[in-house]
C-alpha atoms as a PDB file:
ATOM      1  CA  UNK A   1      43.565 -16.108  61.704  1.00  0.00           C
ATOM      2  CA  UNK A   2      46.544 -14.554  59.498  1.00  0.00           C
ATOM      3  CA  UNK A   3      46.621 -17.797  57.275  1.00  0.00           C
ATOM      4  CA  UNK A   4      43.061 -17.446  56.835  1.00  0.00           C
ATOM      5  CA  UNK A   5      42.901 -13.468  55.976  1.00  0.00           C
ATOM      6  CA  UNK A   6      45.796 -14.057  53.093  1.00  0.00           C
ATOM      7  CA  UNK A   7      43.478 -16.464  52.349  1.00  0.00           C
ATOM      8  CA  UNK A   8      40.489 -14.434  51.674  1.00  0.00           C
ATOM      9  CA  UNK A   9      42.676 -11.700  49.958  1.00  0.00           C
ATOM     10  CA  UNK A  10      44.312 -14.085  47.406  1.00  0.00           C
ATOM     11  CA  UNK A  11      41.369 -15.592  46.633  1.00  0.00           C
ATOM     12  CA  UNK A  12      39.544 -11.784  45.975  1.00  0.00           C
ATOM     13  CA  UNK A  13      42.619 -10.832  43.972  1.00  0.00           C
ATOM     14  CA  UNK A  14      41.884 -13.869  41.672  1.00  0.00           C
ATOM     15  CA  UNK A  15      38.613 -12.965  41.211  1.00  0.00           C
ATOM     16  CA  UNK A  16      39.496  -9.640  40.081  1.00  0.00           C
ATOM     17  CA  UNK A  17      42.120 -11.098  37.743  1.00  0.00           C
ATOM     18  CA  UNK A  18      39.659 -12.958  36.022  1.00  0.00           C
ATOM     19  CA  UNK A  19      37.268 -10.154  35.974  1.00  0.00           C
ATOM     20  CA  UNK A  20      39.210  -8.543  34.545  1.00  0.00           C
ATOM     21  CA  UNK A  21      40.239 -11.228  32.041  1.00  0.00           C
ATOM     22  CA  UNK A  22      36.392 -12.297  30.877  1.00  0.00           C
ATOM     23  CA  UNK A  23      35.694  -8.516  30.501  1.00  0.00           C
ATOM     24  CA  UNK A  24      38.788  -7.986  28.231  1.00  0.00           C
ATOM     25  CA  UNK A  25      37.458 -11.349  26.139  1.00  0.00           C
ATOM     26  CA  UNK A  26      33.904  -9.789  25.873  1.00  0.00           C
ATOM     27  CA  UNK A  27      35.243  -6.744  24.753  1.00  0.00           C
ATOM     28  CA  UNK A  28      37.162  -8.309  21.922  1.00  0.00           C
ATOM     29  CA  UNK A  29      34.768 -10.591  21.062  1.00  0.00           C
ATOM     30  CA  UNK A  30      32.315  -7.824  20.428  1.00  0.00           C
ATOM     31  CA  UNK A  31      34.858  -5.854  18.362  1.00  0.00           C
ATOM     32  CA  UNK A  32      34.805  -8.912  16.435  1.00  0.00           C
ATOM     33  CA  UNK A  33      30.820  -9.175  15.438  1.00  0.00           C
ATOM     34  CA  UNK A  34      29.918  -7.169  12.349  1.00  0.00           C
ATOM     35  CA  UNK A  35      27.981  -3.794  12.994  1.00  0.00           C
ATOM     36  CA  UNK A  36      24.182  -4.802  12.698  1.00  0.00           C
ATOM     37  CA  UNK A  37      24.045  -1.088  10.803  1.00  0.00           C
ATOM     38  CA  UNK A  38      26.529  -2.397   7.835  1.00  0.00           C
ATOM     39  CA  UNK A  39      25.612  -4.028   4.149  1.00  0.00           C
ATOM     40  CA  UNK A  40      27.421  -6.556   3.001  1.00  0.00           C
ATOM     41  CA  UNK A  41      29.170  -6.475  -0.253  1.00  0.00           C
ATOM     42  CA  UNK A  42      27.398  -9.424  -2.186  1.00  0.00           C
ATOM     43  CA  UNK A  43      23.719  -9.722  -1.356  1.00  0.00           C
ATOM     44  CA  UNK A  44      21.843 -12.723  -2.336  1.00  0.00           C
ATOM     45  CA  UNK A  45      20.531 -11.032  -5.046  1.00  0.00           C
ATOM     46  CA  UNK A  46      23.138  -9.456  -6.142  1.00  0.00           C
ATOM     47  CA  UNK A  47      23.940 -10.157  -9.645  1.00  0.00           C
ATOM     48  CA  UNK A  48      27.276 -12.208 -10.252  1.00  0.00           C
ATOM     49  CA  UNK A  49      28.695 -12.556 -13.766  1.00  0.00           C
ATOM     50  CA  UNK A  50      32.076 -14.276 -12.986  1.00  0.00           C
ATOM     51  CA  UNK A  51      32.226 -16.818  -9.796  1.00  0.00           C
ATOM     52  CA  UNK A  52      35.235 -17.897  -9.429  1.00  0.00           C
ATOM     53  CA  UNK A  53      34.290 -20.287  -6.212  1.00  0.00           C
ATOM     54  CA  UNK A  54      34.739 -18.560  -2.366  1.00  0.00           C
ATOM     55  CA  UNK A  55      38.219 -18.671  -2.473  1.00  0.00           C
ATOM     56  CA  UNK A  56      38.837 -16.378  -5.012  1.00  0.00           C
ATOM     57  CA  UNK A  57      39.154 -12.377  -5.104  1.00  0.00           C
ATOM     58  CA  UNK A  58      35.909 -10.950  -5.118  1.00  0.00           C
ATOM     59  CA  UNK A  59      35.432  -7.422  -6.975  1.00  0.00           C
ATOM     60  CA  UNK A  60      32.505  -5.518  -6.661  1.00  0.00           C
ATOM     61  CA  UNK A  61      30.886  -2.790  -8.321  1.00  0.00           C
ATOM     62  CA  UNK A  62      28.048  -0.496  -7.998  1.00  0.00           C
ATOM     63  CA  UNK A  63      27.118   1.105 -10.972  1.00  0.00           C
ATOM     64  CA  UNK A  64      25.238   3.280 -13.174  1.00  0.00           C
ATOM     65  CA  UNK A  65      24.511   2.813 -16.592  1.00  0.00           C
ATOM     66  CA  UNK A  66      23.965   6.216 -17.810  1.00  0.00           C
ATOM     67  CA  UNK A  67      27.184   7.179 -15.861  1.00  0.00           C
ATOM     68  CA  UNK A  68      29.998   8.384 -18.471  1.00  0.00           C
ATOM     69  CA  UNK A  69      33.045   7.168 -16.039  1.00  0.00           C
ATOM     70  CA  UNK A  70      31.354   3.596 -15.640  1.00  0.00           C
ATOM     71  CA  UNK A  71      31.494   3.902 -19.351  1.00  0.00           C
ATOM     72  CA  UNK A  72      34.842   4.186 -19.589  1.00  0.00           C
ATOM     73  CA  UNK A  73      35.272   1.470 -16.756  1.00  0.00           C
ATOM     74  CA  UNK A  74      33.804  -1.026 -18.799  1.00  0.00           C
ATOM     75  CA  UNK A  75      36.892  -2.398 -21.166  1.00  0.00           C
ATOM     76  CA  UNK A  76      38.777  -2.089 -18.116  1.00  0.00           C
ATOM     77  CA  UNK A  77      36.486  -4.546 -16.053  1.00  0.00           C
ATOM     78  CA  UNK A  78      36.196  -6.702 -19.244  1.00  0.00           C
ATOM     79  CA  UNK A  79      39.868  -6.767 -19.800  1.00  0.00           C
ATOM     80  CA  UNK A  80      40.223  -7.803 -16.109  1.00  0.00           C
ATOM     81  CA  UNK A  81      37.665 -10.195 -16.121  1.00  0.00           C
ATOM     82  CA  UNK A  82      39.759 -12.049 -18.958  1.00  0.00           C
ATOM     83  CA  UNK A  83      43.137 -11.394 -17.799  1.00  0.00           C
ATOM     84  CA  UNK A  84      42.232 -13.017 -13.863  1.00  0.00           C
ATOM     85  CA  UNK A  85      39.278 -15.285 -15.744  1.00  0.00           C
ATOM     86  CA  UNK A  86      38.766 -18.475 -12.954  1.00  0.00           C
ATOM     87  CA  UNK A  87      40.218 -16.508 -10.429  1.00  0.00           C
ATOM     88  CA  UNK A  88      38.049 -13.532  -9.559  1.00  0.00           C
ATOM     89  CA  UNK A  89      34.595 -13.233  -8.758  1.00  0.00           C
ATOM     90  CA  UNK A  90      32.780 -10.381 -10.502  1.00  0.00           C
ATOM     91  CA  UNK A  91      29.796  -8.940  -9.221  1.00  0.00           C
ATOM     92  CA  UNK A  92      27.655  -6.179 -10.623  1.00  0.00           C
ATOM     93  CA  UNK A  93      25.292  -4.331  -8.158  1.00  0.00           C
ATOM     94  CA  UNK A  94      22.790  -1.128  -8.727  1.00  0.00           C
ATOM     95  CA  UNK A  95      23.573   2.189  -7.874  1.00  0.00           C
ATOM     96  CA  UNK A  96      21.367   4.656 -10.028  1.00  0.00           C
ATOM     97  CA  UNK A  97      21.977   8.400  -9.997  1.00  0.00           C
ATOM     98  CA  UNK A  98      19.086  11.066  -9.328  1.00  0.00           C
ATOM     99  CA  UNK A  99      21.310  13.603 -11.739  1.00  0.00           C
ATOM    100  CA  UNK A 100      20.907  10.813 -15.289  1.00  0.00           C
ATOM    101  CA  UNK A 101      16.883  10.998 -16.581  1.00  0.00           C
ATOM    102  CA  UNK A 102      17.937   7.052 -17.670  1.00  0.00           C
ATOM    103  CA  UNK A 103      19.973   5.861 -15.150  1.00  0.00           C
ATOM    104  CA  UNK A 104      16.544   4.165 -13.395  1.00  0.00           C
ATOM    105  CA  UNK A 105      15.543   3.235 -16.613  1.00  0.00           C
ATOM    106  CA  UNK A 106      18.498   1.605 -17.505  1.00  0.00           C
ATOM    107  CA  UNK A 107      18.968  -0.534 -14.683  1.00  0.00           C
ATOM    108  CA  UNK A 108      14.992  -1.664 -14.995  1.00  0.00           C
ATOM    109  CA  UNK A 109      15.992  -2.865 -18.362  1.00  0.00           C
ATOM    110  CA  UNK A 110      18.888  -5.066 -17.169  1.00  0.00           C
ATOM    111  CA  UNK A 111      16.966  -6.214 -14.112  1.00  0.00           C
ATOM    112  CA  UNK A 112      14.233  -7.574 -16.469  1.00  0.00           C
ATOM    113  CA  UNK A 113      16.451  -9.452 -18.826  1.00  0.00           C
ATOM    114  CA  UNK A 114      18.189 -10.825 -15.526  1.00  0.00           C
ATOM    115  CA  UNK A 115      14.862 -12.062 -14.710  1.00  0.00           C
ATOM    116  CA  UNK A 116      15.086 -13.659 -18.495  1.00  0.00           C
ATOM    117  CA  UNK A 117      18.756 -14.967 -17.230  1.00  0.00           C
ATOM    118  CA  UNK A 118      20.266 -12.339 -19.891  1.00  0.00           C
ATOM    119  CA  UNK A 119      21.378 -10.235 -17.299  1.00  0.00           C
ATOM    120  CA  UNK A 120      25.169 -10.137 -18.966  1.00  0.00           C
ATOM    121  CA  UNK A 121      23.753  -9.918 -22.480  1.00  0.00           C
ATOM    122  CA  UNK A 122      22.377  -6.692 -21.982  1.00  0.00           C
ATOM    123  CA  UNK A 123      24.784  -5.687 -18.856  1.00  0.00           C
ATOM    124  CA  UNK A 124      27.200  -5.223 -22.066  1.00  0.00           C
ATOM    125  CA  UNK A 125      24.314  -4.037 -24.872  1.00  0.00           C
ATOM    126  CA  UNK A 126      23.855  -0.732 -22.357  1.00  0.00           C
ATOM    127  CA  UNK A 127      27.441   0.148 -22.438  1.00  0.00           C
ATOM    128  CA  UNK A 128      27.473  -0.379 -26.042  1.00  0.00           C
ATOM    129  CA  UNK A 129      24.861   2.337 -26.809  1.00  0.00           C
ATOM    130  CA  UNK A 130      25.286   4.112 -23.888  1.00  0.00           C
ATOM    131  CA  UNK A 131      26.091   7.275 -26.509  1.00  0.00           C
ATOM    132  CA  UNK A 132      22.686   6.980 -27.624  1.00  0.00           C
ATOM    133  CA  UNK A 133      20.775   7.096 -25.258  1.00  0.00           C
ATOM    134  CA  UNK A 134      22.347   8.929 -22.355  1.00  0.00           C
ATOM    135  CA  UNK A 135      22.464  12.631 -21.275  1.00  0.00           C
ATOM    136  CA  UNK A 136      18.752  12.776 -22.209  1.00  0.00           C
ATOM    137  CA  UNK A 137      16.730  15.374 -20.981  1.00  0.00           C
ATOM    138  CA  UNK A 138      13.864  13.114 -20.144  1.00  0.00           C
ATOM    139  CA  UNK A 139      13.449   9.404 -19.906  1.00  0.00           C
ATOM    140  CA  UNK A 140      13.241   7.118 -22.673  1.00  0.00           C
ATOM    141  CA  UNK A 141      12.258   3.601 -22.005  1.00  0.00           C
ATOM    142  CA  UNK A 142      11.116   2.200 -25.454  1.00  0.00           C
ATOM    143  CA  UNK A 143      14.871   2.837 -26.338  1.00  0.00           C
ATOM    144  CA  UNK A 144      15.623  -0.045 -24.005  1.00  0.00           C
ATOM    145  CA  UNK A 145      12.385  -1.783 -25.032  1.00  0.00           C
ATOM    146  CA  UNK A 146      14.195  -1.816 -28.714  1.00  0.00           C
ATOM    147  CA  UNK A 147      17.113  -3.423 -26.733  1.00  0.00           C
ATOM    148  CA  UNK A 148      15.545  -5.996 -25.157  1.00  0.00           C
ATOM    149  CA  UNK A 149      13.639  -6.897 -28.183  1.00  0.00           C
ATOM    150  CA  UNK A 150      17.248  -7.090 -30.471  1.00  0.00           C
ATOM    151  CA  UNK A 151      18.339  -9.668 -27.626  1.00  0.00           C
ATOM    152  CA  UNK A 152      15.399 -12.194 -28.691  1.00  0.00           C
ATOM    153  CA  UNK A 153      13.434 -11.364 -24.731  1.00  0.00           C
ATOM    154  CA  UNK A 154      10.202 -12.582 -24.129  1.00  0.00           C
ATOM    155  CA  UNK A 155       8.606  -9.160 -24.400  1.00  0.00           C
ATOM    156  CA  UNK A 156       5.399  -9.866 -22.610  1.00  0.00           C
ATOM    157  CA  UNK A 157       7.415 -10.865 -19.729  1.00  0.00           C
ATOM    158  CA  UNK A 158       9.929  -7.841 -20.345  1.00  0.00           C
ATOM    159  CA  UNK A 159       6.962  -5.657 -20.033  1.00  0.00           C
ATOM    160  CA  UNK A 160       5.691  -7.306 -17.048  1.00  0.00           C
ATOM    161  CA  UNK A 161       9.207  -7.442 -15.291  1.00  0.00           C
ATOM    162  CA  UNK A 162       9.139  -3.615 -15.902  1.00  0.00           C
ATOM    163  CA  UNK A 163       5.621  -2.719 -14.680  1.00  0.00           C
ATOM    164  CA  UNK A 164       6.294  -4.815 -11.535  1.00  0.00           C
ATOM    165  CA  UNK A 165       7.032  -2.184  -8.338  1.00  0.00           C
ATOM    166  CA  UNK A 166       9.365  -5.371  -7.376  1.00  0.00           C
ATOM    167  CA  UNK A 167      11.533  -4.646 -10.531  1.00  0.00           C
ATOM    168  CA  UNK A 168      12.347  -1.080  -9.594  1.00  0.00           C
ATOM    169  CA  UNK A 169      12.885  -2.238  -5.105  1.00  0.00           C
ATOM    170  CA  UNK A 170      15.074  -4.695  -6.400  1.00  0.00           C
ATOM    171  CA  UNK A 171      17.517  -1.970  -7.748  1.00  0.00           C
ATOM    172  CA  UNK A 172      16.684   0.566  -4.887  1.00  0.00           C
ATOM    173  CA  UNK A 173      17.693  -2.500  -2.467  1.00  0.00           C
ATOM    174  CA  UNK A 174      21.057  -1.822  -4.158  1.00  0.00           C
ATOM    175  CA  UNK A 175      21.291   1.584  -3.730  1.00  0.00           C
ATOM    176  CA  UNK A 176      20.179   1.664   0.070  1.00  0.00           C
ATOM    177  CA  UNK A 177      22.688  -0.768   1.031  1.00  0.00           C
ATOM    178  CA  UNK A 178      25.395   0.622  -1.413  1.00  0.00           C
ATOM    179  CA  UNK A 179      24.802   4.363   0.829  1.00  0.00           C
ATOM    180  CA  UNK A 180      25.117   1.921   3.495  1.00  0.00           C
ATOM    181  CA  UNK A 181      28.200   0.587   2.355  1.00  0.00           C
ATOM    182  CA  UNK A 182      29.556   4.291   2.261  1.00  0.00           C
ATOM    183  CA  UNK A 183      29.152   4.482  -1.846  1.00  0.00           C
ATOM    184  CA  UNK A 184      28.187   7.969  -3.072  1.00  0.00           C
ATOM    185  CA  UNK A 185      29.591   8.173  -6.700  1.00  0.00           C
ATOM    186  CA  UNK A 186      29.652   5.601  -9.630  1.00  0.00           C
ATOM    187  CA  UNK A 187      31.819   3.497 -10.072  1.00  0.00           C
ATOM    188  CA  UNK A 188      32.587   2.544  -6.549  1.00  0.00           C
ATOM    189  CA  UNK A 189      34.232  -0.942  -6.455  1.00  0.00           C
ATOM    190  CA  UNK A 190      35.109  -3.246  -3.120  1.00  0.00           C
ATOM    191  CA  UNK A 191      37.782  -5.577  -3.411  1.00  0.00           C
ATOM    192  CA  UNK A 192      37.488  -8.115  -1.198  1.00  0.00           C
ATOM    193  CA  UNK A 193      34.892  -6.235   0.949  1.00  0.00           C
ATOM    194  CA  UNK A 194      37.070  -2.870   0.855  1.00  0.00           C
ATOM    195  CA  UNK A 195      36.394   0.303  -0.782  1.00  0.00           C
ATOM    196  CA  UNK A 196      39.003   1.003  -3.644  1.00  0.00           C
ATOM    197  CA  UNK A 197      39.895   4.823  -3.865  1.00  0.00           C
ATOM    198  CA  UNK A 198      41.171   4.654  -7.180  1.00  0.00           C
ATOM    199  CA  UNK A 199      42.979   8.420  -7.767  1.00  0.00           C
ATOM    200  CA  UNK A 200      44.618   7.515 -10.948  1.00  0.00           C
ATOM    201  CA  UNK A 201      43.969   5.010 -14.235  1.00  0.00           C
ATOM    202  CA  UNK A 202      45.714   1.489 -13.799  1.00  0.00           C
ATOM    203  CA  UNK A 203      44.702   1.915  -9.982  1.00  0.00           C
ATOM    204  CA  UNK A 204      41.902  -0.867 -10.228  1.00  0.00           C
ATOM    205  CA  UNK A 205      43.897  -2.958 -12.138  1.00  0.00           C
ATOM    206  CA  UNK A 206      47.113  -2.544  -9.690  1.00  0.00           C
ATOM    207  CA  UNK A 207      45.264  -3.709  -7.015  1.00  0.00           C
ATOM    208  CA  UNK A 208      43.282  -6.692  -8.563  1.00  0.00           C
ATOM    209  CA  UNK A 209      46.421  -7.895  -9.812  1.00  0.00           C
ATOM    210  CA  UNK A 210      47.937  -7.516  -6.203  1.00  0.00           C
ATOM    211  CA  UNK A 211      45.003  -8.942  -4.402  1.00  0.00           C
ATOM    212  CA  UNK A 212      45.282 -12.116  -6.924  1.00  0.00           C
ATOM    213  CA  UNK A 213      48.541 -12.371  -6.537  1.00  0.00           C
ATOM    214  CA  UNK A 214      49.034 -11.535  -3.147  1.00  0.00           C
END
């Protein structure tokens, strides 16, 4: 009767152990799932201007085109797109602010050349004239109409790509999933999925050069 009672208290006390043990794994496991509520970096519509294969460090940034600070960003990115050239992945992404009259406007424009596979072309044409046109007090969409047409786009389908509600969810995709993401001021840029606080200039290119590195 004794043998079989240490029995039946060993064999509870296993139980418990692995319990115990499967509810510990479960736990962990679900740490380990994403958060249904979060955006991923890259979406599969994102628009991606270096790939450097899915090994490589992947930089991201959300942008706007009116915004002065991306401005200044610009030679920066460029510079670090040559430097690290074949071994990061660039990607651009949408992130239009209600305070710039253009900033909507701007992004349509580049949208519809993207749809013309000149996304790049005029990516770089809207930093180049950003002077002109930005800080406007109301919007001024033949100015990027006279862009698209310098770049040689089909204007018909420029127009079209414009006029289309799709054009303009496209970019507020973006912006949803960059709020998402926690972005709330332009530039924001992810590094390999992270948020970069950058507090001082040469941070971005510190800590590309250290994620390339290693």
């Amino acid at each position: 009767m004794k043998t079989s009672f240490k029995t039946i208290i060993i064999t509870l006390a296993v139980l418990v152990v692995l319990g115990i043990a499967a509810l510990v794994y479960a736990l962990s496991q679900r740490g380990q799932q994403p958060s249904e509520s979060s955006a991923d970096t890259v979406a599969s519509t994102s628009h991606v201007i270096d790939d450097a294969g899915p090994e490589a460090v992947t930089l991201v940034e959300f942008l706007d085109f009116e915004c002065e600070a991306c401005g200044a960003f610009h030679p920066i990115v460029e510079d670090l797109r040559e430097t690290y050239d074949g071994e990061i992945t660039y990607v651009v992404r949408y992130f239009p602010l209600p305070g710039h009259k253009n900033s909507m406007q701007s992004a349509l424009a580049a949208e519809a050349a993207a749809q013309q596979g000149r996304f790049e072309d005029m990516y770089n044409r809207l930093f180049e004239t950003q002077a002109q046109w930005g800080e406007q007090p109301q919007e001024t969409p033949e100015v990027f109409r006279a862009l698209a047409e310098e770049l040689g786009l089909d204007m018909a389908q420029y127009d079209a790509a414009i006029a289309d509600p799709a054009t303009r969810a496209r970019i507020e995709q973006d912006r949803t999933e960059g709020a998402a993401l926690g972005v709330q001021s332009t530039p924001s840029f992810f590094l390999d999925g992270e948020l970069l606080e950058l507090t001082a200039w040469g941070d971005l290119e510190a800590a590309v050069e250290k994620a390339v590195n290693g």
